[in-house]
C-alpha atoms as a PDB file:
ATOM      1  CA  UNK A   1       0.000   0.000   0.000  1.00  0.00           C
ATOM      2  CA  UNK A   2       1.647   3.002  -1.239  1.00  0.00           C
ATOM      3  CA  UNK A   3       1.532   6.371   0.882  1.00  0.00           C
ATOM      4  CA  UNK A   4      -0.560   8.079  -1.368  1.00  0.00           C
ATOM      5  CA  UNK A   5      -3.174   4.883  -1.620  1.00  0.00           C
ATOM      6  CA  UNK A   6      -6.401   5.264  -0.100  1.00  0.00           C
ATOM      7  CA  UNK A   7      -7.740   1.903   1.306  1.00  0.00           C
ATOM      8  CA  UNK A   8     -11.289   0.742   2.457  1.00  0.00           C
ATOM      9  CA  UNK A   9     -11.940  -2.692   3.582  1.00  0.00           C
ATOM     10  CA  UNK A  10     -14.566  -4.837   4.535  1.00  0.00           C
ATOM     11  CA  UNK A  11     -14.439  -7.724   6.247  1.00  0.00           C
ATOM     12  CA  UNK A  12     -15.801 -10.842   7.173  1.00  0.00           C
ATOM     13  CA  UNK A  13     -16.309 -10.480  11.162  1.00  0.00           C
ATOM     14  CA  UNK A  14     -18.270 -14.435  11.167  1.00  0.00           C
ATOM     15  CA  UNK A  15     -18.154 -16.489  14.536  1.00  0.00           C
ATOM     16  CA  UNK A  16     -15.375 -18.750  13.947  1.00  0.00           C
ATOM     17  CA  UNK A  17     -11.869 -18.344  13.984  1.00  0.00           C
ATOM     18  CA  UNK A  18     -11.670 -17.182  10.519  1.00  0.00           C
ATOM     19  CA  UNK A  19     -14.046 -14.496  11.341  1.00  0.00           C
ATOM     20  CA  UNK A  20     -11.795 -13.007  14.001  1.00  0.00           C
ATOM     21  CA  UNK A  21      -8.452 -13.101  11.885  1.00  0.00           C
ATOM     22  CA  UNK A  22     -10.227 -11.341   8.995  1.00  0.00           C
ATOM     23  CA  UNK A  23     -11.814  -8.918  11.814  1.00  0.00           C
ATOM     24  CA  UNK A  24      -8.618  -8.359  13.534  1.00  0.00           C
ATOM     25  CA  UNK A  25      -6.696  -7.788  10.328  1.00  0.00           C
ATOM     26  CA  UNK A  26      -8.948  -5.156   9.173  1.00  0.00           C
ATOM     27  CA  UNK A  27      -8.942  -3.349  12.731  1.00  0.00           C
ATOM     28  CA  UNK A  28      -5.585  -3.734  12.795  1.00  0.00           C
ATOM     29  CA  UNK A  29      -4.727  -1.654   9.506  1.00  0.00           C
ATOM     30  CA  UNK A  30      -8.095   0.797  10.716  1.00  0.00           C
ATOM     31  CA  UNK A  31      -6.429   1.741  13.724  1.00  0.00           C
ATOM     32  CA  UNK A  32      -3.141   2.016  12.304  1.00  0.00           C
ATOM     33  CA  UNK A  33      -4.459   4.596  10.056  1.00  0.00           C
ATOM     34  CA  UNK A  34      -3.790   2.815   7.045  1.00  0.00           C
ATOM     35  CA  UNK A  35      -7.254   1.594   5.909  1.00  0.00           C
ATOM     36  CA  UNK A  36     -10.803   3.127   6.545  1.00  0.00           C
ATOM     37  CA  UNK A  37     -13.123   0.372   7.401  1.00  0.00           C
ATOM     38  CA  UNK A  38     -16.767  -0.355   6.395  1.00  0.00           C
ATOM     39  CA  UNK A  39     -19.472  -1.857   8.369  1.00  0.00           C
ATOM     40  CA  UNK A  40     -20.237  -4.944   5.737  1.00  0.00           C
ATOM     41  CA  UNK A  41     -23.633  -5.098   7.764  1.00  0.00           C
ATOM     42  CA  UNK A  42     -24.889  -1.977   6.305  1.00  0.00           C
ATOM     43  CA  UNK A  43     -23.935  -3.100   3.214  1.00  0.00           C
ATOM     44  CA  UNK A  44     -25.903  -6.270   3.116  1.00  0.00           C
ATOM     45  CA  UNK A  45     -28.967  -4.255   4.506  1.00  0.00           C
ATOM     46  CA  UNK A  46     -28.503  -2.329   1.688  1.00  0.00           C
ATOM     47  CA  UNK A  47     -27.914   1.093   2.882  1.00  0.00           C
ATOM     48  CA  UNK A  48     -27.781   3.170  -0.089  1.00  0.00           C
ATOM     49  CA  UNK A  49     -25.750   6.066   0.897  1.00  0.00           C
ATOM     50  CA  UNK A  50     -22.785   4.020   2.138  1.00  0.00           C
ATOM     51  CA  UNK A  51     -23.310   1.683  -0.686  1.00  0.00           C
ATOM     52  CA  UNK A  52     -22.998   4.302  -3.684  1.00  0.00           C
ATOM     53  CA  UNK A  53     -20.438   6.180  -1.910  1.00  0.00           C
ATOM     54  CA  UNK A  54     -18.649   2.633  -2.010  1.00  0.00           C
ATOM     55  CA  UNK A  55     -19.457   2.183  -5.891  1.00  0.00           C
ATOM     56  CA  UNK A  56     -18.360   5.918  -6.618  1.00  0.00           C
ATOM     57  CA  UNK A  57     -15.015   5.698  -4.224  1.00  0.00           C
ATOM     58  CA  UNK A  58     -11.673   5.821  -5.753  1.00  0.00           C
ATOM     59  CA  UNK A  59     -10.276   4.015  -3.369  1.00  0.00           C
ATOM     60  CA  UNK A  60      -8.335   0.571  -3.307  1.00  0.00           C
ATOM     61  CA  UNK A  61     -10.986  -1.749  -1.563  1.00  0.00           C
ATOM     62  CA  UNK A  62      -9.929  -5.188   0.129  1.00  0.00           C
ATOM     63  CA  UNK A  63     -12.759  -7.427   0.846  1.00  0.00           C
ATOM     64  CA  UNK A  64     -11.904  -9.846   3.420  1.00  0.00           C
ATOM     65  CA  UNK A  65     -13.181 -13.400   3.453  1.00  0.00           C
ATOM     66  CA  UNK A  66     -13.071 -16.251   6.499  1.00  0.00           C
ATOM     67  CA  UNK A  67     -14.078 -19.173   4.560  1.00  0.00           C
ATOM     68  CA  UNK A  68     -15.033 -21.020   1.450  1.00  0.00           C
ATOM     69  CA  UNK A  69     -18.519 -19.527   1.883  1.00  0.00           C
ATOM     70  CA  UNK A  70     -16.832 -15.677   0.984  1.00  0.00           C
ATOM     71  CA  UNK A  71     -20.060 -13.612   2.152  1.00  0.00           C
ATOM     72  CA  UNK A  72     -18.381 -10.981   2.073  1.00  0.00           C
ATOM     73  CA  UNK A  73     -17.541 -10.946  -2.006  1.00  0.00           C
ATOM     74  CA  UNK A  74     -20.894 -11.698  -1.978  1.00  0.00           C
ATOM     75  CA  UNK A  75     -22.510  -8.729  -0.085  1.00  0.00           C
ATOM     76  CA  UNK A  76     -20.772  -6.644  -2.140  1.00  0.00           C
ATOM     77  CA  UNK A  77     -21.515  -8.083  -5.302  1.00  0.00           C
ATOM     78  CA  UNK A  78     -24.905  -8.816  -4.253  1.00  0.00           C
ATOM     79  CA  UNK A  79     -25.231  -4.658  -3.691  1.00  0.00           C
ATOM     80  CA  UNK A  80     -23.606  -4.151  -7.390  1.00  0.00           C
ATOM     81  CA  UNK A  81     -20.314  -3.173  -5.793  1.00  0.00           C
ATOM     82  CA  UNK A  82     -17.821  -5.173  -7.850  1.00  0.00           C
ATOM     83  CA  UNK A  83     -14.300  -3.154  -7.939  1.00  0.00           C
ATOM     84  CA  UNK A  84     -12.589  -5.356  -5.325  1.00  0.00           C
ATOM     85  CA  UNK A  85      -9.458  -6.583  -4.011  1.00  0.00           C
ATOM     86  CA  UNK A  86     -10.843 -10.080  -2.366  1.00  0.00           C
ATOM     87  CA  UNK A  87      -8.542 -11.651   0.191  1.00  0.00           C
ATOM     88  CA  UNK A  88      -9.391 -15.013   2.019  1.00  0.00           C
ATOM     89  CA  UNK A  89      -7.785 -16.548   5.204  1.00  0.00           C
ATOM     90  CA  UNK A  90      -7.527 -19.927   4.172  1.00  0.00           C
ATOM     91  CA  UNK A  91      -5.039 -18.667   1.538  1.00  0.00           C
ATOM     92  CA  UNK A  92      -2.878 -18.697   4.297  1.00  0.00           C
ATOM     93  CA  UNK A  93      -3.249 -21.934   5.849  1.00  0.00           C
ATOM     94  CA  UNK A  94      -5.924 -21.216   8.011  1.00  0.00           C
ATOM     95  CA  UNK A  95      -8.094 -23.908   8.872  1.00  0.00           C
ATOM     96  CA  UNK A  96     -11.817 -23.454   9.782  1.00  0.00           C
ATOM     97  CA  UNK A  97     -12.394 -23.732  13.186  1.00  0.00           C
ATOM     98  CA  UNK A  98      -8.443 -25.497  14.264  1.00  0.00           C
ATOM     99  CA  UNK A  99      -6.012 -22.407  13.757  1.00  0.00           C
ATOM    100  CA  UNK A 100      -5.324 -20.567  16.703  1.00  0.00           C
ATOM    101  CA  UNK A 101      -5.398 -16.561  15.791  1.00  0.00           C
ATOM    102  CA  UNK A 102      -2.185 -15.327  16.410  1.00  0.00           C
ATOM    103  CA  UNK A 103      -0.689 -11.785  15.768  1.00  0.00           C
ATOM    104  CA  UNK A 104       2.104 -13.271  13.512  1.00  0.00           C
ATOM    105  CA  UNK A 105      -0.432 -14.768  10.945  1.00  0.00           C
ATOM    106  CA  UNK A 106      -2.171 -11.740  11.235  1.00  0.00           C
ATOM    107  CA  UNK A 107       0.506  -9.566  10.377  1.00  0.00           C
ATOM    108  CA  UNK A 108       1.457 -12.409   7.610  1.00  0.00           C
ATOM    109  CA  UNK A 109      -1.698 -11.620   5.878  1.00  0.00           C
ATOM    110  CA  UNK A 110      -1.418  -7.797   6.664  1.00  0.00           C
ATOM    111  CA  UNK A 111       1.743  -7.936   4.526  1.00  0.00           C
ATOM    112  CA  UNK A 112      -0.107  -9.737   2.542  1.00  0.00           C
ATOM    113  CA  UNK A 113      -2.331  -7.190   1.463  1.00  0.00           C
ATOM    114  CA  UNK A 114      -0.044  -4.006   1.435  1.00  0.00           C
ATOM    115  CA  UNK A 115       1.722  -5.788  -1.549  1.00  0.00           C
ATOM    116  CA  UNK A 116      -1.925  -5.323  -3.683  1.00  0.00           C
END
């Protein structure tokens, strides 16, 4: 992620392990000041102001996914919003329900993403 790259991400925040790495990865970067980060609930209720301000954004957008199931990609698509970055934790050998979160593998998939 360059300096002058302005990020927005959504993420996956479901109840299982892979929820809370994809959560903690994007409140990680939020507080760090290096991504803004959406509420993907408002999204899938369809709130149309943050939803076209999403479509009409210039920024980079990383969607962030727990599992196989990606409900996050498909909030967002579901909404029309379609210019996406989508990252998923079981790229990074994270198994469903097994891997403990840690704060190395989620800086690993920080990194991860600042190479987009």
């Amino acid at each position: 992620m360059g300096k002058d790259d302005n990020i927005t991400i959504v993420s996956c925040s479901g109840a299982s392990n892979t929820g809370c790495f994809t959560d903690s990865v994007a409140r990680k970067l939020a507080e760090s000041g290096q991504a803004n980060m959406l509420c993907l609930a408002k999204i899938a209720i369809g709130d149309e102001k943050l939803v076209e301000s999403t479509k009409s954004s210039n920024d980079k957008i990383i969607v962030l996914d727990g599992c196989p199931f990606n409900c996050a990609e498909k909030i967002l698509k579901k909404e029309g919003i379609d210019r996406f970055h989508h990252v998923n934790t079981t790229d990074y050998g994270i198994t469903k329900g097994k891997t403990p979160v840690t704060d190395e593998k989620v800086d690993e998939i920080i990194d991860s993403i600042k190479q987009l």
